[in-house]
C-alpha atoms as a PDB file:
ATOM      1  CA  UNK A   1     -12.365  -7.011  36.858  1.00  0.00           C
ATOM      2  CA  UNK A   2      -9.709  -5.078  34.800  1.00  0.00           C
ATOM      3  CA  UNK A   3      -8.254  -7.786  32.149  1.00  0.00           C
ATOM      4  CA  UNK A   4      -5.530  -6.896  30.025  1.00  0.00           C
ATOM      5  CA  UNK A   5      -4.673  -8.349  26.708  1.00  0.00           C
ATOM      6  CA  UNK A   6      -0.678  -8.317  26.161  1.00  0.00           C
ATOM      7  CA  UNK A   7       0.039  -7.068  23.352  1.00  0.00           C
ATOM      8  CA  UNK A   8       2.377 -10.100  22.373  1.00  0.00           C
ATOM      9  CA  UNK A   9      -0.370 -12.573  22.843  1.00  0.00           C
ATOM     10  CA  UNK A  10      -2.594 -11.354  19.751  1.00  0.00           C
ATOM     11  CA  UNK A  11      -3.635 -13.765  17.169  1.00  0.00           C
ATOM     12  CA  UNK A  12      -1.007 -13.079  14.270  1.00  0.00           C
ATOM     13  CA  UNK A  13      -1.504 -13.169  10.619  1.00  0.00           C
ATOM     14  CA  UNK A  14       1.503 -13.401   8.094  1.00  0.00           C
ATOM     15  CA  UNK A  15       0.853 -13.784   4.465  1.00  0.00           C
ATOM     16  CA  UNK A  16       4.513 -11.959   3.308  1.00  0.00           C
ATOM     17  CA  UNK A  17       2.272  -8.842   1.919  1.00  0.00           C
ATOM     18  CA  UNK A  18       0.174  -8.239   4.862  1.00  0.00           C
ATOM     19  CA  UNK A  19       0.993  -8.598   8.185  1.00  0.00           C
ATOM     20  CA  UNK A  20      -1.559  -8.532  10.977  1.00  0.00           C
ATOM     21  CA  UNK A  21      -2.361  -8.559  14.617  1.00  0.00           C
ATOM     22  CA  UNK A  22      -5.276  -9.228  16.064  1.00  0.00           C
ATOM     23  CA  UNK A  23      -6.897  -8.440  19.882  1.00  0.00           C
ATOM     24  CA  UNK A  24      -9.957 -10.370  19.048  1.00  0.00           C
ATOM     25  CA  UNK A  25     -10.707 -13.797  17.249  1.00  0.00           C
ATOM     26  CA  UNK A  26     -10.224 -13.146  13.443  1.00  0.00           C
ATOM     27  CA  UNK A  27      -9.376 -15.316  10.549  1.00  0.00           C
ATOM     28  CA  UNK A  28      -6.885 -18.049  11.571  1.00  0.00           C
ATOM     29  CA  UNK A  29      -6.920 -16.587  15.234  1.00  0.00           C
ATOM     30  CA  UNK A  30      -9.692 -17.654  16.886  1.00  0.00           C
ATOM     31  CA  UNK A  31      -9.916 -17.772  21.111  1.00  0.00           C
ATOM     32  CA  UNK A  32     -13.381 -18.926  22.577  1.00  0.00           C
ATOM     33  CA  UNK A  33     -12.494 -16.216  25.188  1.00  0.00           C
ATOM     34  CA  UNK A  34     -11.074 -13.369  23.160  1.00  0.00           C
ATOM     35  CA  UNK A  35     -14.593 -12.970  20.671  1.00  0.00           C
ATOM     36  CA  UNK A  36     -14.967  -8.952  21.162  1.00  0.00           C
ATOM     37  CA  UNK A  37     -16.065  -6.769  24.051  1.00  0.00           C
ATOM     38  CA  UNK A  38     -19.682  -5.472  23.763  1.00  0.00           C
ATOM     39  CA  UNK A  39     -19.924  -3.830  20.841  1.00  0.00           C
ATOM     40  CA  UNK A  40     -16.072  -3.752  20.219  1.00  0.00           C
ATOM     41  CA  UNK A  41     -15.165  -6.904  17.518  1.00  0.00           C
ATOM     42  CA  UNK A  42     -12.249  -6.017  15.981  1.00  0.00           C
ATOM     43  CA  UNK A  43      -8.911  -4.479  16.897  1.00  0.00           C
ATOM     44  CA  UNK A  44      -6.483  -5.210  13.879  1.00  0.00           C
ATOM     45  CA  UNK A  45      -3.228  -3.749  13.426  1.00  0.00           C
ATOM     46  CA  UNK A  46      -2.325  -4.302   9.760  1.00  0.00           C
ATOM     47  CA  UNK A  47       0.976  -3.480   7.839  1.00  0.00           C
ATOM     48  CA  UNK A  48       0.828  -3.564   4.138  1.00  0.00           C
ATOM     49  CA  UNK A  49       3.699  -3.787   1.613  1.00  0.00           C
ATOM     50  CA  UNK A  50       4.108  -1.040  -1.083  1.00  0.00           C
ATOM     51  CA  UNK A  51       2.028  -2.048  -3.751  1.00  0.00           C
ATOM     52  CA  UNK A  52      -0.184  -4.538  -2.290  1.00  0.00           C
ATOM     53  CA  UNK A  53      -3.363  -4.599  -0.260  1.00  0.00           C
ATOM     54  CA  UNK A  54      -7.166  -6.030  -0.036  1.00  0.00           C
ATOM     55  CA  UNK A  55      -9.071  -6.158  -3.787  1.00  0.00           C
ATOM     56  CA  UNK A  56     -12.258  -5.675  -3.408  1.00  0.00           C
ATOM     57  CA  UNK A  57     -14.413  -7.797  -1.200  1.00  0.00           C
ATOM     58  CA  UNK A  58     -17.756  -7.733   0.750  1.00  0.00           C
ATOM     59  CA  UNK A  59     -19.265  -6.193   4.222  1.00  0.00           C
ATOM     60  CA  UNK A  60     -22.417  -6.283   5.906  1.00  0.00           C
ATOM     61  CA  UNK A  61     -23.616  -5.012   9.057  1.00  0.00           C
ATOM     62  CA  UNK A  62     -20.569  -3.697  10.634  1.00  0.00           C
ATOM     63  CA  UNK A  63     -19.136  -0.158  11.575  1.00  0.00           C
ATOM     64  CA  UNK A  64     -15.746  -0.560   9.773  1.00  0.00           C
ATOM     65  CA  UNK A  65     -13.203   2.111  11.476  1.00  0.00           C
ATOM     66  CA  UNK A  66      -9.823   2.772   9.775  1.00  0.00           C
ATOM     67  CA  UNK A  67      -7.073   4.600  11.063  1.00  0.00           C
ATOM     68  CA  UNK A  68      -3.997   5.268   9.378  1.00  0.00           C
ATOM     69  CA  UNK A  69      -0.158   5.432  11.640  1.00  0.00           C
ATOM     70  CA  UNK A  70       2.093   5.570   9.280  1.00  0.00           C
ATOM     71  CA  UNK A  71       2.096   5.377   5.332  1.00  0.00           C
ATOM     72  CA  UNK A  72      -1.328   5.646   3.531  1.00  0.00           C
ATOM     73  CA  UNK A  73      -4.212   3.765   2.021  1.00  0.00           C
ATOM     74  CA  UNK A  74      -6.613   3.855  -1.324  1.00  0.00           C
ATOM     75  CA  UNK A  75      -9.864   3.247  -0.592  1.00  0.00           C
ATOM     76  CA  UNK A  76     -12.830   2.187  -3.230  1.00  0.00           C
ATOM     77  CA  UNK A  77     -15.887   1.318  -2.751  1.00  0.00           C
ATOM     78  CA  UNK A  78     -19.301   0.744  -5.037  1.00  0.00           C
ATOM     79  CA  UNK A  79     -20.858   3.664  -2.934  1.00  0.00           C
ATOM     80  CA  UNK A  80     -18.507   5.295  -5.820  1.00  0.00           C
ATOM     81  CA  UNK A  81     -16.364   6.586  -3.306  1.00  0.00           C
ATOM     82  CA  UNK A  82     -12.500   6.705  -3.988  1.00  0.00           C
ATOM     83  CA  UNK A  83     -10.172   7.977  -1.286  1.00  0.00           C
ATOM     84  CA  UNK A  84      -6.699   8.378   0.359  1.00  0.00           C
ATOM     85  CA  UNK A  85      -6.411   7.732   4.085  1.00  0.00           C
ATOM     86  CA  UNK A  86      -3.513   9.297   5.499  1.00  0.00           C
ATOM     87  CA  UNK A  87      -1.786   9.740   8.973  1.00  0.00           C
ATOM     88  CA  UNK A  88      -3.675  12.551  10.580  1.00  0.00           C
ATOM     89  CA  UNK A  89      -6.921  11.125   8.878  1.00  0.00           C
ATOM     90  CA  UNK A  90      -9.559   8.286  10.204  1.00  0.00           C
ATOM     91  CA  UNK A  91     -12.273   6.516   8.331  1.00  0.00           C
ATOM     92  CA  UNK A  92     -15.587   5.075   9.207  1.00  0.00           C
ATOM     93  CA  UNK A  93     -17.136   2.639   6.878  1.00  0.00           C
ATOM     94  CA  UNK A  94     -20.845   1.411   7.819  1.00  0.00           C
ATOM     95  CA  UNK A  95     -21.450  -1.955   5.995  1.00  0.00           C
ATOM     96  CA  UNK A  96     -24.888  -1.708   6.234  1.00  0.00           C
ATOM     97  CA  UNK A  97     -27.074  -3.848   3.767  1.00  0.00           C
ATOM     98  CA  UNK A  98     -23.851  -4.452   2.060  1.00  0.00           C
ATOM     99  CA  UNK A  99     -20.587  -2.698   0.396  1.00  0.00           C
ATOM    100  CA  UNK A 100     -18.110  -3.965  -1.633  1.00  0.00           C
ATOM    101  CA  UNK A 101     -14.593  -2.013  -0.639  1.00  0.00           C
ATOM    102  CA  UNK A 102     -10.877  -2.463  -1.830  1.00  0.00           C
ATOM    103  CA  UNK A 103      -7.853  -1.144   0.032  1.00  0.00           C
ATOM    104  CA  UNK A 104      -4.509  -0.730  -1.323  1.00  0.00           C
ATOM    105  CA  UNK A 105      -1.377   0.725  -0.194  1.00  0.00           C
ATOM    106  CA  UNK A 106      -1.076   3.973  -2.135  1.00  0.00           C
ATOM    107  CA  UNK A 107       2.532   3.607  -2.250  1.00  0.00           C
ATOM    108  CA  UNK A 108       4.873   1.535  -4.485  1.00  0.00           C
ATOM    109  CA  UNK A 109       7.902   2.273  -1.761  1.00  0.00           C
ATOM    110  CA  UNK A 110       6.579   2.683   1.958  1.00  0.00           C
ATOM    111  CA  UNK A 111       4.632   0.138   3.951  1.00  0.00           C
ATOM    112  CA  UNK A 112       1.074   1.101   5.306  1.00  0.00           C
ATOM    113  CA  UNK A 113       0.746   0.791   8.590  1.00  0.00           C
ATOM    114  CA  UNK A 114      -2.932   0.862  10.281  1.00  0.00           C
ATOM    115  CA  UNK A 115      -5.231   0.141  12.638  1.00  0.00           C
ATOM    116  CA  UNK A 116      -8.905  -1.918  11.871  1.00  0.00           C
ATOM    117  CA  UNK A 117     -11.362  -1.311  13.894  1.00  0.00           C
ATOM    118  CA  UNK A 118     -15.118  -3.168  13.987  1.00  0.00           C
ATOM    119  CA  UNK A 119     -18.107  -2.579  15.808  1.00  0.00           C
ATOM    120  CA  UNK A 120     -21.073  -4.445  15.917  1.00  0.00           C
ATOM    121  CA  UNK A 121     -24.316  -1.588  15.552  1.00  0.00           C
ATOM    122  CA  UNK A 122     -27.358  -1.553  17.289  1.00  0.00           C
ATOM    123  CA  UNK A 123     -29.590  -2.529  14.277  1.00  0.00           C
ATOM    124  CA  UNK A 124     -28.870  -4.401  11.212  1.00  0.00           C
ATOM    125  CA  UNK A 125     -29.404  -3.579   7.347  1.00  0.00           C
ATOM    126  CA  UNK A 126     -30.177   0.252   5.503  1.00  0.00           C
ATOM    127  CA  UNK A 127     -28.067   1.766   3.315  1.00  0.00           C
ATOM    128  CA  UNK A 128     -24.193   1.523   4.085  1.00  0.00           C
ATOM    129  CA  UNK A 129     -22.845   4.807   4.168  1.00  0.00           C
ATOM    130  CA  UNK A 130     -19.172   6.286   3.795  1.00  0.00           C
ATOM    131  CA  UNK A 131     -17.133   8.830   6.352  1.00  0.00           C
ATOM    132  CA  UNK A 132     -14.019  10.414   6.720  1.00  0.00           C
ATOM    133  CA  UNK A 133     -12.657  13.166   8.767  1.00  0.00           C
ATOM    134  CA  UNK A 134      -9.837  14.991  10.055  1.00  0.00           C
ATOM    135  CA  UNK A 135      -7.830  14.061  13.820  1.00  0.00           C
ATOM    136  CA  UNK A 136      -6.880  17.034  16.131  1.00  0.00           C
ATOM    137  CA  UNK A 137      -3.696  17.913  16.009  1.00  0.00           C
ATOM    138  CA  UNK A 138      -1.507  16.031  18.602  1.00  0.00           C
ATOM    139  CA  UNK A 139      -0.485  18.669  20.760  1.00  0.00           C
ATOM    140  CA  UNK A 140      -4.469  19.735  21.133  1.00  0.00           C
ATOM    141  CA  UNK A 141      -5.613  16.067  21.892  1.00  0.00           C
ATOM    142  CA  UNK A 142      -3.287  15.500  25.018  1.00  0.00           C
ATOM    143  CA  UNK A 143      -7.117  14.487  26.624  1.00  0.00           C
ATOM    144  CA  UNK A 144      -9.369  12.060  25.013  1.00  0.00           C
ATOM    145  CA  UNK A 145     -10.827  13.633  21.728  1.00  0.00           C
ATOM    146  CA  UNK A 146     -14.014  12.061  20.675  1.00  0.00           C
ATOM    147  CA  UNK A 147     -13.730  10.325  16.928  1.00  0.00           C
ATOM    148  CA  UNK A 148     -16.610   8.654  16.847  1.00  0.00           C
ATOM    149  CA  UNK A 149     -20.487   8.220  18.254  1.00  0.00           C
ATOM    150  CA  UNK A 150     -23.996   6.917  17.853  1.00  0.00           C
ATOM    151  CA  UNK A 151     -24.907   9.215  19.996  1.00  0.00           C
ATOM    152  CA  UNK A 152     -23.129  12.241  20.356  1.00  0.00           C
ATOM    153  CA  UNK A 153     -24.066  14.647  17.672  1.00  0.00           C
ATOM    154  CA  UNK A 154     -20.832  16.734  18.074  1.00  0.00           C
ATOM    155  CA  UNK A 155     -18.502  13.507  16.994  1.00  0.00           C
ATOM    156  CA  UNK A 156     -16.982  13.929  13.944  1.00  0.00           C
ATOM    157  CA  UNK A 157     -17.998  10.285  12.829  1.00  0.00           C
ATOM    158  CA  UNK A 158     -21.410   8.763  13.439  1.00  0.00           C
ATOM    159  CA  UNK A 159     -21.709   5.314  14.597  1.00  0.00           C
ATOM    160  CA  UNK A 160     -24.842   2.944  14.803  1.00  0.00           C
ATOM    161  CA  UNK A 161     -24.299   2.069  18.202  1.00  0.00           C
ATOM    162  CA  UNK A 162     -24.386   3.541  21.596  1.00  0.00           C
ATOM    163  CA  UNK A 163     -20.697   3.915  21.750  1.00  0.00           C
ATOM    164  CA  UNK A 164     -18.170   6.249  21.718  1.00  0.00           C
ATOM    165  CA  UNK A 165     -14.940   6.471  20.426  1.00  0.00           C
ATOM    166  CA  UNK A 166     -12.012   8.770  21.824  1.00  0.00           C
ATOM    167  CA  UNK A 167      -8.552   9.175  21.128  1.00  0.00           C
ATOM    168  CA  UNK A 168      -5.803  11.062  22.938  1.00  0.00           C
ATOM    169  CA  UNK A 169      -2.107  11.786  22.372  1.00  0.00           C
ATOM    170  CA  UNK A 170      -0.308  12.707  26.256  1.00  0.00           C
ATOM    171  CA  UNK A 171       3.153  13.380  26.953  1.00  0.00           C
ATOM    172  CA  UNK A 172       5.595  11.647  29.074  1.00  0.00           C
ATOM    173  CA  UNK A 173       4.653  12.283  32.882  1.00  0.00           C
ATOM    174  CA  UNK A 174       0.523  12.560  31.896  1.00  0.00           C
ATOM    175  CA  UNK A 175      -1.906  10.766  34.078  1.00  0.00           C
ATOM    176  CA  UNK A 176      -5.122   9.765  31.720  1.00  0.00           C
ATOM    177  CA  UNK A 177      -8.343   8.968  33.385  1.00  0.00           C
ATOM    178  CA  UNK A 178     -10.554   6.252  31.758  1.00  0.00           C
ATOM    179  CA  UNK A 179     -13.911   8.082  32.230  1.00  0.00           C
ATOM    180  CA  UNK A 180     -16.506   5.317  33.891  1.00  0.00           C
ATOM    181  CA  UNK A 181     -20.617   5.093  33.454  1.00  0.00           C
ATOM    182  CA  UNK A 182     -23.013   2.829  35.302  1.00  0.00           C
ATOM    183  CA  UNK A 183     -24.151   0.451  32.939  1.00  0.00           C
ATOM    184  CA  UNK A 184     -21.205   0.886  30.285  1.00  0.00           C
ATOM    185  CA  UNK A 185     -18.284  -0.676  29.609  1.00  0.00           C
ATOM    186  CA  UNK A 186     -14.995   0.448  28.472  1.00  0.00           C
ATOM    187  CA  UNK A 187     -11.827  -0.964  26.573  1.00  0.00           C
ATOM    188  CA  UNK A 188      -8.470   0.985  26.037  1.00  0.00           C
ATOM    189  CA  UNK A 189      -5.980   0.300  23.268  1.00  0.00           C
ATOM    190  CA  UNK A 190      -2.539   1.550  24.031  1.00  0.00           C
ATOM    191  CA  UNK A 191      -1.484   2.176  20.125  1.00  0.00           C
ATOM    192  CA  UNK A 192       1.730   4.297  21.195  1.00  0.00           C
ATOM    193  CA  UNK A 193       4.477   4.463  24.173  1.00  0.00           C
ATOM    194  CA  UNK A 194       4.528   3.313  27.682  1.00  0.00           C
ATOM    195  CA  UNK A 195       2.284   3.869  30.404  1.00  0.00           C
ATOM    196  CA  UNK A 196       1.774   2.146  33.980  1.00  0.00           C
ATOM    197  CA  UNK A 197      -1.392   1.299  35.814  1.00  0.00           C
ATOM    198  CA  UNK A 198      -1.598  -0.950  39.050  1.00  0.00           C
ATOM    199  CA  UNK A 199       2.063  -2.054  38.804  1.00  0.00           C
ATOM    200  CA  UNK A 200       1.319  -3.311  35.470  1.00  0.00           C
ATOM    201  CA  UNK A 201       3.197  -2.022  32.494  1.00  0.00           C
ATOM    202  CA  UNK A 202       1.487  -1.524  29.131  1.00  0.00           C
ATOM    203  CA  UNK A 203       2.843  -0.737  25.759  1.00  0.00           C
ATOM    204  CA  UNK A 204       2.009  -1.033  22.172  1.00  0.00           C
ATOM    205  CA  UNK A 205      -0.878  -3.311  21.434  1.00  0.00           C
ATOM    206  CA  UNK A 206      -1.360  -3.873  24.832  1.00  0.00           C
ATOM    207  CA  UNK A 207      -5.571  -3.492  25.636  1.00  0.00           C
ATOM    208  CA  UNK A 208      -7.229  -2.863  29.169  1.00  0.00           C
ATOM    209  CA  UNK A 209     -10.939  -4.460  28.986  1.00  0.00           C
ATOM    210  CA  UNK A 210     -12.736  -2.720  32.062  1.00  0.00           C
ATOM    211  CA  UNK A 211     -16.003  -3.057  33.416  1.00  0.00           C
ATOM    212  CA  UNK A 212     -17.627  -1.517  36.415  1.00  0.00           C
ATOM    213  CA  UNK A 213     -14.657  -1.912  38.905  1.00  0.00           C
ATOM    214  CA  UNK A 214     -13.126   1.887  39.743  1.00  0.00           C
ATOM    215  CA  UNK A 215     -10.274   2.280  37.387  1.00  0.00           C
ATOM    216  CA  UNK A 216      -7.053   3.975  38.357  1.00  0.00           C
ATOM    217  CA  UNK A 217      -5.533   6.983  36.148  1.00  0.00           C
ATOM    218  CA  UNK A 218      -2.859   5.594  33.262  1.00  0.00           C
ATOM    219  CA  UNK A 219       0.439   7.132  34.140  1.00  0.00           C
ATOM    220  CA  UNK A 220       2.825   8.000  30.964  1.00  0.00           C
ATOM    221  CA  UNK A 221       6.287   6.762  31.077  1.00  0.00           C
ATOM    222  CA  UNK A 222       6.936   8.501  27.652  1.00  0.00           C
ATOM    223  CA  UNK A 223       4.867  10.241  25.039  1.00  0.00           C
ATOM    224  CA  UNK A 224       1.830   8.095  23.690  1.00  0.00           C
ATOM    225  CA  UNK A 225      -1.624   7.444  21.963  1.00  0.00           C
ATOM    226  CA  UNK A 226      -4.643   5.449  23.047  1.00  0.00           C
ATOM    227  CA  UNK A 227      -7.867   4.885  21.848  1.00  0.00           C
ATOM    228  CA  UNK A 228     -10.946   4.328  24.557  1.00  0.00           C
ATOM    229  CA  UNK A 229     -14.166   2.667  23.597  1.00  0.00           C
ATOM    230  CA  UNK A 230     -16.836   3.578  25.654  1.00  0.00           C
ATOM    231  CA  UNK A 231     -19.907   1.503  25.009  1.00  0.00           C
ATOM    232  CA  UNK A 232     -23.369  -0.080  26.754  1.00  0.00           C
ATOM    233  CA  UNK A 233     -22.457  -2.962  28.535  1.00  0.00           C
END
C-alpha cells in the first residue's frame, strides 16, 4: 500500500522564534499511527528567526541529518566542532553515546529555513561522530544523488543503518522512478514543486510511504526536489 502524508496534515509547532512541521510524532504532535517508517523517525521542517535558534542540548543514539533550504545555521557541538550549514551544504550528526549540540541562525536579518532529519541506527552507543559535505549542483542531480549510507562506501555521508539516502532536483516535465528492493522499504519527501502520481497531486511537504507494492514513476508538473529513503523493511 502506497500512503501519503499531506503535507497540510503535519503536526505543527509554533513558539514565535521557531516554527516547525512535523511528518512524524514529535514534541506536542504525537499520532499513534504517524511514529516513523523503519528506520526513518523524523522529518522536520524548521524555520528559525534571525537571531534565534536551539542552545545547546543533548542526543543519543540517533543519526541526526540537517539540511539547509534557505538561510544558514551555526552549529556547535562538545565534539569541538563549530560550523556553518549553508544552502548547497547537508549535515550528518551521529548521537552516538551522547553529544551535546547548539544551533543558531547565523543571521541577525534572514530566517533559516531547514529540514531535520532522524534515523534510528542499527546499533546503539560508540563514539558520536560529526559530518558534513557538499550537494551536487542542481542541474547535475536531475536523478537521485546518493547523500547518505550505512552501506554504500561511495556516499558522501555514512550512516549506521542499512539505509540510503538520495536526493534529486528534476525539471518540469521529468518522470522520477522510486527505485524498489525486495525486502526494503522506501519513503519520498517532496521538499520542492509539484509532481503527480496515480491521479494524486503532491507538493511541498507532502510524503509517499511505500512498501513492496510496484510504484509508478513521479511526473513533474514544475521544477522540484525530493529526498528518497531507501531502507530494510
Amino acid at each position: 500500500m502506497i500512503l501519503i502524508h499531506e503535507g497540510g496534515n503535519r503536526g505543527h509547532t509554533d513558539m514565535g522564534w521557531l516554527k516547525s512541521d512535523h511528518t512524524f510524532s514529535f514534541g506536542g504532535f504525537q499520532d499513534p499511527t504517524r511514529m516513523g517508517y523503519a528506520a526513518l523517525r523524523v522529518i522536520n521542517e524548521d524555520r528559525i528567526a534571525p537571531g534565534s535558534g536551539f542552545s545547546q542540548h543533548a542526543h543519543k543514539d540517533m543519526d541526526i541529518l540537517t539540511l539547509v533550504l534557505s538561510g544558514a545555521l551555526k552549529h556547535e557541538d562538545t565534539l569541538g566542532n563549530v560550523a556553518t550549514i549553508a544552502p548547497g551544504e547537508v549535515q550528518l550528526m551521529s548521537a552516538g553515546s551522547g553529544i551535546r549540540h547548539s544551533e543558531m541562525n547565523a543571521s541577525q536579518s534572514n530566517a533559516a529555513h531547514f529540514l531535520q532529519i532522524w534515523l534510528i541506527p542499527d546499533r546503539f552507543g560508540g563514539a558520536p561522530t560529526y559530518q558534513q559535505a557538499l550537494l551536487q549542483a542542481r542541474d547535475r542531480a536531475t536523478d537521485w544523488t546518493l547523500l547518505a549510507s550505512g552501506t554504500d562506501e561511495n556516499a558522501p555521508l555514512t550512516l549506521l543503518s542499512d539505509s540510503h539516502v538520495s536526493i534529486t532536483y528534476p525539471r518540469e516535465g521529468m518522470a522520477t522512478s522510486v527505485p524498489q528492493t525486495r525486502g526494503r522499504v522506501s519513503f519520498v519527501q517532496i521538499v520542492e514543486g509539484v509532481a503527480m502520481v496515480e491521479g494524486e497531486r503532491l507538493g511541498s511537504g507532502d510524503g509517499l510511504q511505500i512498501g513492496d507494492e510496484d510504484m509508478p514513476d513521479l511526473t513533474w508538473l514544475t521544477d522540484g526536489q525530493a529526498i528518497l529513503f531507501d531502507m530494510r523493511r
